[in-house]
PDB file of N, CA and C in Angstrom:
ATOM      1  N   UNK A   1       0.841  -1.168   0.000  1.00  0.00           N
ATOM      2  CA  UNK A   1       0.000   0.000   0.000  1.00  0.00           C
ATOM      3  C   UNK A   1       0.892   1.238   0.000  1.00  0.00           C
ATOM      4  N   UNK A   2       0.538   1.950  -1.066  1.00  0.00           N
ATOM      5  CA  UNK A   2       1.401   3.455  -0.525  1.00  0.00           C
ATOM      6  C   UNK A   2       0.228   4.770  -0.802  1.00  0.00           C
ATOM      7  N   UNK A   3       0.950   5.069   0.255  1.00  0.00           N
ATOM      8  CA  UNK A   3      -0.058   6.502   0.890  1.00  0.00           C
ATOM      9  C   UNK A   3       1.275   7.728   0.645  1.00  0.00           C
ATOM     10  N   UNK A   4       0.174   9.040   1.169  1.00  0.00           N
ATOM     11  CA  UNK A   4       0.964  10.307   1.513  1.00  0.00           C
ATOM     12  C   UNK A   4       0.389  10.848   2.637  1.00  0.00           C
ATOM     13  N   UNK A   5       0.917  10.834   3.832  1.00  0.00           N
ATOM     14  CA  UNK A   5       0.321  10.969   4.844  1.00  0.00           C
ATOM     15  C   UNK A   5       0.836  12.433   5.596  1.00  0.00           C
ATOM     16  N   UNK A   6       0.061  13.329   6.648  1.00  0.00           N
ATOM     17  CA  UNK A   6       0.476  14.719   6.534  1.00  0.00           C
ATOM     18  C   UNK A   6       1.029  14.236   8.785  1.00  0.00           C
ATOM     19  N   UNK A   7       2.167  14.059   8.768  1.00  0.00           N
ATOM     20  CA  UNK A   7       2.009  13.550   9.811  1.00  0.00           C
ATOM     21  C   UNK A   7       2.220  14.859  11.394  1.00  0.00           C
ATOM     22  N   UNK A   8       1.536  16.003  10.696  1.00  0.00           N
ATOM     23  CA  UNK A   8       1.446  16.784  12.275  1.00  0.00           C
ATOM     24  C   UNK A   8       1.171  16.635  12.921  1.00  0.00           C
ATOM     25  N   UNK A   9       0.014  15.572  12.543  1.00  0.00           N
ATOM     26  CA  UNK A   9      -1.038  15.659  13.576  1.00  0.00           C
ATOM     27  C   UNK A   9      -0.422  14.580  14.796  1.00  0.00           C
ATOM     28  N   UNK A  10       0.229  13.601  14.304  1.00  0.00           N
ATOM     29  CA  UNK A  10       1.150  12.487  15.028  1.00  0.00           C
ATOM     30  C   UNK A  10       2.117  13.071  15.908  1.00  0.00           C
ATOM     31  N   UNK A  11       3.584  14.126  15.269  1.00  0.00           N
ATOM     32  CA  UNK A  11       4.011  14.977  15.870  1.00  0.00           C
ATOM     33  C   UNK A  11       3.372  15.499  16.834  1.00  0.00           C
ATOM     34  N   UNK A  12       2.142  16.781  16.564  1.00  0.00           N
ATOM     35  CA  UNK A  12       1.916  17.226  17.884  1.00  0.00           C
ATOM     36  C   UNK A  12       1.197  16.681  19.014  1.00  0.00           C
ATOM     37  N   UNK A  13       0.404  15.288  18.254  1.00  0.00           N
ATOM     38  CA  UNK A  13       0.261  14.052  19.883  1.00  0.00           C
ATOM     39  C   UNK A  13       1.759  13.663  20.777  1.00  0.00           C
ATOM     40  N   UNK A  14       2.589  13.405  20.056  1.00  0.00           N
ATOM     41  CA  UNK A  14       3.513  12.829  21.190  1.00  0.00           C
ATOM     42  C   UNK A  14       5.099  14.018  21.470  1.00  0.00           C
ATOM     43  N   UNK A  15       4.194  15.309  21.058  1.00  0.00           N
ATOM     44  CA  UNK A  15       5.158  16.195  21.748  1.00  0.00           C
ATOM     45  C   UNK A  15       4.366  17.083  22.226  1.00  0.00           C
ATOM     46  N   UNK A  16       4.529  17.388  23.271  1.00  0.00           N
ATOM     47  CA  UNK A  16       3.500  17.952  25.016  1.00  0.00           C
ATOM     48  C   UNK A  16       4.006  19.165  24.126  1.00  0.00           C
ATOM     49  N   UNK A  17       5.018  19.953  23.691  1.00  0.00           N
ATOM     50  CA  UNK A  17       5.477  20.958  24.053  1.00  0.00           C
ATOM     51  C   UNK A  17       5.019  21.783  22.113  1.00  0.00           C
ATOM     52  N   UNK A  18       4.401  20.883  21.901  1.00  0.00           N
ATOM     53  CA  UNK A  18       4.154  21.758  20.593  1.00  0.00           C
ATOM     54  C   UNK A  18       3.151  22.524  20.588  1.00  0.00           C
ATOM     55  N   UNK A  19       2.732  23.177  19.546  1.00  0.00           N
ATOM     56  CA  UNK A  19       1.649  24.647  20.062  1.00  0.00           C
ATOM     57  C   UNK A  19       0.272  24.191  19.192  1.00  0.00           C
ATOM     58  N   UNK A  20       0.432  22.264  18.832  1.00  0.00           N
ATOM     59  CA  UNK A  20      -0.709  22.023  18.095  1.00  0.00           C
ATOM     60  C   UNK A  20      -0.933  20.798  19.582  1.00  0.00           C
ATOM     61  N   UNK A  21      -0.565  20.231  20.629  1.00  0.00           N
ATOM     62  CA  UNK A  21      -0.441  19.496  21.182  1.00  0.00           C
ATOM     63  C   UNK A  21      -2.141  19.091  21.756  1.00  0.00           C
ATOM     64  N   UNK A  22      -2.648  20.089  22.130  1.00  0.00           N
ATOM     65  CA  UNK A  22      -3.778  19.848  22.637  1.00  0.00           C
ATOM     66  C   UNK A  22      -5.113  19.778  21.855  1.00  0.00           C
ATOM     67  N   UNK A  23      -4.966  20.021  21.037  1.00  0.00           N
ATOM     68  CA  UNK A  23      -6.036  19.805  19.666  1.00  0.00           C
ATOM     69  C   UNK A  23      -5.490  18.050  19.131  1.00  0.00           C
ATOM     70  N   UNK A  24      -4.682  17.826  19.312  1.00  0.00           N
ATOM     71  CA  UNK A  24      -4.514  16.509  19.014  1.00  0.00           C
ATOM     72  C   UNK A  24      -4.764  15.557  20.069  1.00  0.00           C
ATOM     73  N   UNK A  25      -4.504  15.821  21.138  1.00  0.00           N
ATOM     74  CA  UNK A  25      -5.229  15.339  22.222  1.00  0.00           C
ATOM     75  C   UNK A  25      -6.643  15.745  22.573  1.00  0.00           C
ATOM     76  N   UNK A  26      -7.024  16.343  22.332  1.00  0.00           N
ATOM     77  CA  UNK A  26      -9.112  16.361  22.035  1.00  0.00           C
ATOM     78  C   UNK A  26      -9.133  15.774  20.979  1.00  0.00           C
ATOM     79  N   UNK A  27      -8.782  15.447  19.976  1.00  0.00           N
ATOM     80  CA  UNK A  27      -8.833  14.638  18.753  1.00  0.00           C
ATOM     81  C   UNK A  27      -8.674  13.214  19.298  1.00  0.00           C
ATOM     82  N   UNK A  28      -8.099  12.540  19.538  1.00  0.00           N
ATOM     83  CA  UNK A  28      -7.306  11.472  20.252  1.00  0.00           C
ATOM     84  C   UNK A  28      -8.186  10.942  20.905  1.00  0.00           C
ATOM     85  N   UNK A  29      -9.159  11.721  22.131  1.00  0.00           N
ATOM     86  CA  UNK A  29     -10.121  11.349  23.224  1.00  0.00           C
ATOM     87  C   UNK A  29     -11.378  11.756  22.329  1.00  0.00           C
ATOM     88  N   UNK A  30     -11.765  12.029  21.232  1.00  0.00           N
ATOM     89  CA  UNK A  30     -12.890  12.022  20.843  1.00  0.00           C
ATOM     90  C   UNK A  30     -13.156  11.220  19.899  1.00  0.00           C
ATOM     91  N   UNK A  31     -11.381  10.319  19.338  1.00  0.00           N
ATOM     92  CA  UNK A  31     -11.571   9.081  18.607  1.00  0.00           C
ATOM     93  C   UNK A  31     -11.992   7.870  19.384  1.00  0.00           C
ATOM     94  N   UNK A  32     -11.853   8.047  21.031  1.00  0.00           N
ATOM     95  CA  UNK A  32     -12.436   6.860  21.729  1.00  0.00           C
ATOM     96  C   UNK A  32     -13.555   6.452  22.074  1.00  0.00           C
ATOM     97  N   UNK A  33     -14.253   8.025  21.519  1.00  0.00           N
ATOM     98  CA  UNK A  33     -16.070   8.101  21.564  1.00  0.00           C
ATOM     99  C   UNK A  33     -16.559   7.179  20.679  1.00  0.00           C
ATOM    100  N   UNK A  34     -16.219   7.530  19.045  1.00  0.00           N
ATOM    101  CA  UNK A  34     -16.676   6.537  18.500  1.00  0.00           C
ATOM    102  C   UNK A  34     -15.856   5.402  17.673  1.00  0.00           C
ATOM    103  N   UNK A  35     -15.264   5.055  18.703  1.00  0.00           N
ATOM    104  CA  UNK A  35     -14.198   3.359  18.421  1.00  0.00           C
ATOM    105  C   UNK A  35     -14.931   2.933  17.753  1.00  0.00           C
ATOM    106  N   UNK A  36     -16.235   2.710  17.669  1.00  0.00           N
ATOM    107  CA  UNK A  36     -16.775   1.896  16.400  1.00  0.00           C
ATOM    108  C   UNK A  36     -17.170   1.623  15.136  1.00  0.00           C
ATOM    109  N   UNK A  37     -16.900   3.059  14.689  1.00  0.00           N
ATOM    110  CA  UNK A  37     -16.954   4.007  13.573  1.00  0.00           C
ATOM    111  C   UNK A  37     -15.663   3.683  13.096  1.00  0.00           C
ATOM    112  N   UNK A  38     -14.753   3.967  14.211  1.00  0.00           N
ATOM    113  CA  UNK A  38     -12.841   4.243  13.568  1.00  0.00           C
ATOM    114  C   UNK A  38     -12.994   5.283  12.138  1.00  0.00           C
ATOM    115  N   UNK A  39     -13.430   6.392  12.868  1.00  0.00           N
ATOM    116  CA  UNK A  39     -13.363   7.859  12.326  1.00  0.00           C
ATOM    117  C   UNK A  39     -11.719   7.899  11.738  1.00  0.00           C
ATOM    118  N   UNK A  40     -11.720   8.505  10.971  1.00  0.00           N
ATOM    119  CA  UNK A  40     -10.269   9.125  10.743  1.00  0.00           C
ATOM    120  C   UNK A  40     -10.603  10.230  10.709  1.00  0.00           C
ATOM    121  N   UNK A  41      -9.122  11.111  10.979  1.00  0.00           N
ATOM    122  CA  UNK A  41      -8.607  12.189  11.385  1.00  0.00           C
ATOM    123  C   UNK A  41      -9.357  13.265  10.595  1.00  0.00           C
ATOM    124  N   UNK A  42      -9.403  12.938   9.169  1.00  0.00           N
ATOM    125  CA  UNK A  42      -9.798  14.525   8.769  1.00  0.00           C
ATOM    126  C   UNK A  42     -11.460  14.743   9.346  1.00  0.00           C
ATOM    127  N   UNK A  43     -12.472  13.340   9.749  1.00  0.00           N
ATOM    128  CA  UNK A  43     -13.561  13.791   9.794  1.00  0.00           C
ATOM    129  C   UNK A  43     -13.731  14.177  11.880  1.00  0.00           C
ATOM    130  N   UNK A  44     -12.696  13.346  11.948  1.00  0.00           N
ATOM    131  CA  UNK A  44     -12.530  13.863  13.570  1.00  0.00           C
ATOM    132  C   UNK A  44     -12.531  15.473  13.652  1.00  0.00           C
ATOM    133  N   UNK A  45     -11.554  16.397  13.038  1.00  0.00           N
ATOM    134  CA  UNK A  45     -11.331  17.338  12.652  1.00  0.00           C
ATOM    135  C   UNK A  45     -12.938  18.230  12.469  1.00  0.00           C
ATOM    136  N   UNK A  46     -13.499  17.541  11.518  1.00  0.00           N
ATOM    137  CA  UNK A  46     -14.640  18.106  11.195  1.00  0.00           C
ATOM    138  C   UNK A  46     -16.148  18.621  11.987  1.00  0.00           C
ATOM    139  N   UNK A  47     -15.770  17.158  12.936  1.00  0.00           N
ATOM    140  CA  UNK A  47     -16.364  17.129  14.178  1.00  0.00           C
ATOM    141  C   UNK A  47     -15.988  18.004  15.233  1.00  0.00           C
ATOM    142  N   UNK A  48     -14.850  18.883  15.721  1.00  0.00           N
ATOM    143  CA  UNK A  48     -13.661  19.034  16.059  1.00  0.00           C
ATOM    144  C   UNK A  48     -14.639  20.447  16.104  1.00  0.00           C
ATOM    145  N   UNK A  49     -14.178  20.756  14.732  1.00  0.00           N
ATOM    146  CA  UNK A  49     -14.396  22.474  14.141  1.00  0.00           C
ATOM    147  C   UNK A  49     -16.318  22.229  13.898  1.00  0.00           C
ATOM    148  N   UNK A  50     -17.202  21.767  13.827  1.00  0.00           N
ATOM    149  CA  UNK A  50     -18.331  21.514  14.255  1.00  0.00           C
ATOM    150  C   UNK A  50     -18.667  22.442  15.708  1.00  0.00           C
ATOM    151  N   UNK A  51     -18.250  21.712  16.640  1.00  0.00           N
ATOM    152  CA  UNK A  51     -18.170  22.112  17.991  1.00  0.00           C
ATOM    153  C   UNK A  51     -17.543  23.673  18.178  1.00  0.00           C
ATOM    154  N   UNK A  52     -16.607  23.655  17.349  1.00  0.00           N
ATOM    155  CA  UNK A  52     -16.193  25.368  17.927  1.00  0.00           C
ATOM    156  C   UNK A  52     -16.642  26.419  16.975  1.00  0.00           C
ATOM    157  N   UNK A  53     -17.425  25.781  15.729  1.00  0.00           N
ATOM    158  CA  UNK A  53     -18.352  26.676  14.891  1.00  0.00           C
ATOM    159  C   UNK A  53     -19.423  26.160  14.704  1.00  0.00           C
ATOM    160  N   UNK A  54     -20.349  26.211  15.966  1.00  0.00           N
ATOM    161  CA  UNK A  54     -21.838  25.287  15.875  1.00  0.00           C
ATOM    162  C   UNK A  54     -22.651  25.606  14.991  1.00  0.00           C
ATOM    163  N   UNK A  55     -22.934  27.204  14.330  1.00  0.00           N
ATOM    164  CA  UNK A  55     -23.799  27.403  13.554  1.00  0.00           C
ATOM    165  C   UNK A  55     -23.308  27.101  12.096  1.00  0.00           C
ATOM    166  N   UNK A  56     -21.973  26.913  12.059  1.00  0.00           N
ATOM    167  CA  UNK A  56     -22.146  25.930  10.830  1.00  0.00           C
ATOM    168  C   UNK A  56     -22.500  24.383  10.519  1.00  0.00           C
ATOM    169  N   UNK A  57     -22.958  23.919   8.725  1.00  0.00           N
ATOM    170  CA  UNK A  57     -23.189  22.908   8.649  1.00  0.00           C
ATOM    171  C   UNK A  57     -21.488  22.209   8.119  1.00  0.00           C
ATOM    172  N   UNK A  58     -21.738  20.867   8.358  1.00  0.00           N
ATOM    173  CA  UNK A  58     -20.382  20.286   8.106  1.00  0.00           C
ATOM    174  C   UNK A  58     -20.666  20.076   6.330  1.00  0.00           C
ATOM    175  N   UNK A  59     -20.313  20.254   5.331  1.00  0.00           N
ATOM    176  CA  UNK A  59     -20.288  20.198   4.076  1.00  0.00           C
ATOM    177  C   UNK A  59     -19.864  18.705   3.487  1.00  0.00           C
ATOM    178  N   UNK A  60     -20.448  17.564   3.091  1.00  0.00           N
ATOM    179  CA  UNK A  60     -19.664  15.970   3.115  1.00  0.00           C
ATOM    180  C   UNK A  60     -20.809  15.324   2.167  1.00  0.00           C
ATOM    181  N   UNK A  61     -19.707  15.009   1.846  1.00  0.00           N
ATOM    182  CA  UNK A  61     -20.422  13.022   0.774  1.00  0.00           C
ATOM    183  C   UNK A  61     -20.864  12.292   1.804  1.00  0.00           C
ATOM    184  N   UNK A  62     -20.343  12.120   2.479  1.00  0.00           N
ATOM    185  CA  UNK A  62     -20.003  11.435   3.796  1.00  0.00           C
ATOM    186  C   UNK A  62     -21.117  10.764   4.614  1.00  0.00           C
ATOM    187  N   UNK A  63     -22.557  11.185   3.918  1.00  0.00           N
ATOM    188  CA  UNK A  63     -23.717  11.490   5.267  1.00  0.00           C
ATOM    189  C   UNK A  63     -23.918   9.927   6.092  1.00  0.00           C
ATOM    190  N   UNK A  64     -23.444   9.009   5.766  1.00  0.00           N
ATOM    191  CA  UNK A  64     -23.570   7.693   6.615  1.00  0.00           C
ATOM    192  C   UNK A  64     -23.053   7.741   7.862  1.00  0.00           C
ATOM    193  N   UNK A  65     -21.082   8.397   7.942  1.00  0.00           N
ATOM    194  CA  UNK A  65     -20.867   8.333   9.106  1.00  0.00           C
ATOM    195  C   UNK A  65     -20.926   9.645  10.207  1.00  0.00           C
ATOM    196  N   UNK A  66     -21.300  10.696   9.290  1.00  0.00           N
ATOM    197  CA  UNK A  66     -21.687  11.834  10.143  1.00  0.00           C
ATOM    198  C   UNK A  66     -23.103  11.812  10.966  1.00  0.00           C
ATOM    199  N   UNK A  67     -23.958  10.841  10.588  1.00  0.00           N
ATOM    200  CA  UNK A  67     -25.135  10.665  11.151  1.00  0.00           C
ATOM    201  C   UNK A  67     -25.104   9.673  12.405  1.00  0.00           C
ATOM    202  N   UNK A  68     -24.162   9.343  12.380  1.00  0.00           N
ATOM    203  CA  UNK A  68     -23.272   8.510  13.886  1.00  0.00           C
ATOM    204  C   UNK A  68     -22.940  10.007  14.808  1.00  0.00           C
ATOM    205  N   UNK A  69     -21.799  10.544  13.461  1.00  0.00           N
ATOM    206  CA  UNK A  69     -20.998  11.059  14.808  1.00  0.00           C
ATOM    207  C   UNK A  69     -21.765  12.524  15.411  1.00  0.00           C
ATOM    208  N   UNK A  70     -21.592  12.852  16.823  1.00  0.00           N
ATOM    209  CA  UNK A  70     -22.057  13.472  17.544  1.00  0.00           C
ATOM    210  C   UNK A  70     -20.981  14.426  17.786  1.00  0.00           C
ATOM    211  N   UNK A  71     -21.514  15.762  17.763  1.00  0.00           N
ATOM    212  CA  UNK A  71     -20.464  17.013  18.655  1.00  0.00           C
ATOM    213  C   UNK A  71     -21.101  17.228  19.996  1.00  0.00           C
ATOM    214  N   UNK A  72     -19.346  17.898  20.582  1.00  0.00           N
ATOM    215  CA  UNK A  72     -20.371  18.035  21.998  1.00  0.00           C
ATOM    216  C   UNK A  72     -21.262  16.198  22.986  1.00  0.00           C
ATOM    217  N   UNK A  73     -20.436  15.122  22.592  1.00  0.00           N
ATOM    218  CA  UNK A  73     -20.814  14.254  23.154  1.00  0.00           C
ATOM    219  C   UNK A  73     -22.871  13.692  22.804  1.00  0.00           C
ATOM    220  N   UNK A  74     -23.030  14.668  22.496  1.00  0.00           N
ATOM    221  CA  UNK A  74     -24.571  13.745  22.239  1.00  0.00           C
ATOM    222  C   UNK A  74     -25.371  15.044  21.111  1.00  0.00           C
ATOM    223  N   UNK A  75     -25.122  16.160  20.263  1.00  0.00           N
ATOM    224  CA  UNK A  75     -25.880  16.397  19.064  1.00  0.00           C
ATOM    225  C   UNK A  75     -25.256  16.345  17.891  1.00  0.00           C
ATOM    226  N   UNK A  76     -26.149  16.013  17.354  1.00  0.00           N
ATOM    227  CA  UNK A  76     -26.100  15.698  15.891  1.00  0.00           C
ATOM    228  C   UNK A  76     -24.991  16.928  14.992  1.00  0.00           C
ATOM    229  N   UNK A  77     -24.591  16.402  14.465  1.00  0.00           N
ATOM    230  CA  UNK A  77     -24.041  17.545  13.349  1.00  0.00           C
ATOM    231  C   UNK A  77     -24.379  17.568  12.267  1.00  0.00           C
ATOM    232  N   UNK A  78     -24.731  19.136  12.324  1.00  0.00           N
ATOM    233  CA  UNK A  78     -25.267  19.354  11.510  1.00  0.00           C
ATOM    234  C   UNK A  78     -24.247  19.186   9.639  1.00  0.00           C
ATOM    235  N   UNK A  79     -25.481  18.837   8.913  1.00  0.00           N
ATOM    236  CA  UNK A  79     -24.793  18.339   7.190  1.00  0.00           C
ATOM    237  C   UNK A  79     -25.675  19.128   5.904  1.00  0.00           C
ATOM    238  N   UNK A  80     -24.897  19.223   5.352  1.00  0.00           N
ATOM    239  CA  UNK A  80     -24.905  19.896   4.307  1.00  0.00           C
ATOM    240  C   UNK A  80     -24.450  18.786   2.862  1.00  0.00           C
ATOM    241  N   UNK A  81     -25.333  17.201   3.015  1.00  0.00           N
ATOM    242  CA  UNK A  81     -24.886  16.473   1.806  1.00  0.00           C
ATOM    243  C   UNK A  81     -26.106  16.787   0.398  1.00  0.00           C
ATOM    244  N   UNK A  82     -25.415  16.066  -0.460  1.00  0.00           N
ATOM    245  CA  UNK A  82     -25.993  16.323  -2.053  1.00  0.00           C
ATOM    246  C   UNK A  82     -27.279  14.957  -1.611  1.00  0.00           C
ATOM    247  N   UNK A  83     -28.243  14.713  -2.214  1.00  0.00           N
ATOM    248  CA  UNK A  83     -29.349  14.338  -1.960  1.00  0.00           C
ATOM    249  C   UNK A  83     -29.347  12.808  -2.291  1.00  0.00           C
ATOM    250  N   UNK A  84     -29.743  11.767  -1.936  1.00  0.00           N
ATOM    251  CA  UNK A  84     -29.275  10.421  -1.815  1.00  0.00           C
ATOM    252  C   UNK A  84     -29.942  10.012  -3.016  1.00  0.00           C
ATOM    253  N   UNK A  85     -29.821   9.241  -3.764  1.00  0.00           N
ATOM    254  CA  UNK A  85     -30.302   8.440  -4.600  1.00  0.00           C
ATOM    255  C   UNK A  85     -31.144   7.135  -4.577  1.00  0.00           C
TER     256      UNK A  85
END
């Protein structure tokens, strides 16, 4: 398998002292919310910035696993998908 992977986000988990450190650690503990999903990072993110811009909608193809995931521990986030077929 080969990928291109953007690895800051790895960096600023296992260095306390970086100035992205704690956004990766709320990332980190909000991937253990939904272990069953096994969200990846960019929609963690999405969820992430959801929560600190509530009156926006999240913009996604995506609408299967955003209708799982929850901001804020229990509401819905809000979506903005193209119309199902």
């Amino acid at each position: 398998m080969k990928g291109i992977a953007d690895t800051g986000f790895l960096v600023a988990f296992a260095n306390a002292n970086d100035k992205h450190h704690r956004w990766a650690a709320q990332l980190a503990r909000m991937a253990d919310r939904f272990s069953e999903q096994k969200p990846d990072i960019a929609d963690l993110c999405l969820v992430r910035m959801s929560e600190l811009f509530p009156r926006h909608s999240v913009v996604t193809i995506d609408r299967k696993d955003f209708q799982i995931y929850r901001r804020n521990k229990r509401e819905a986030v809000p979506l903005l998908c193209p119309p199902e077929r």
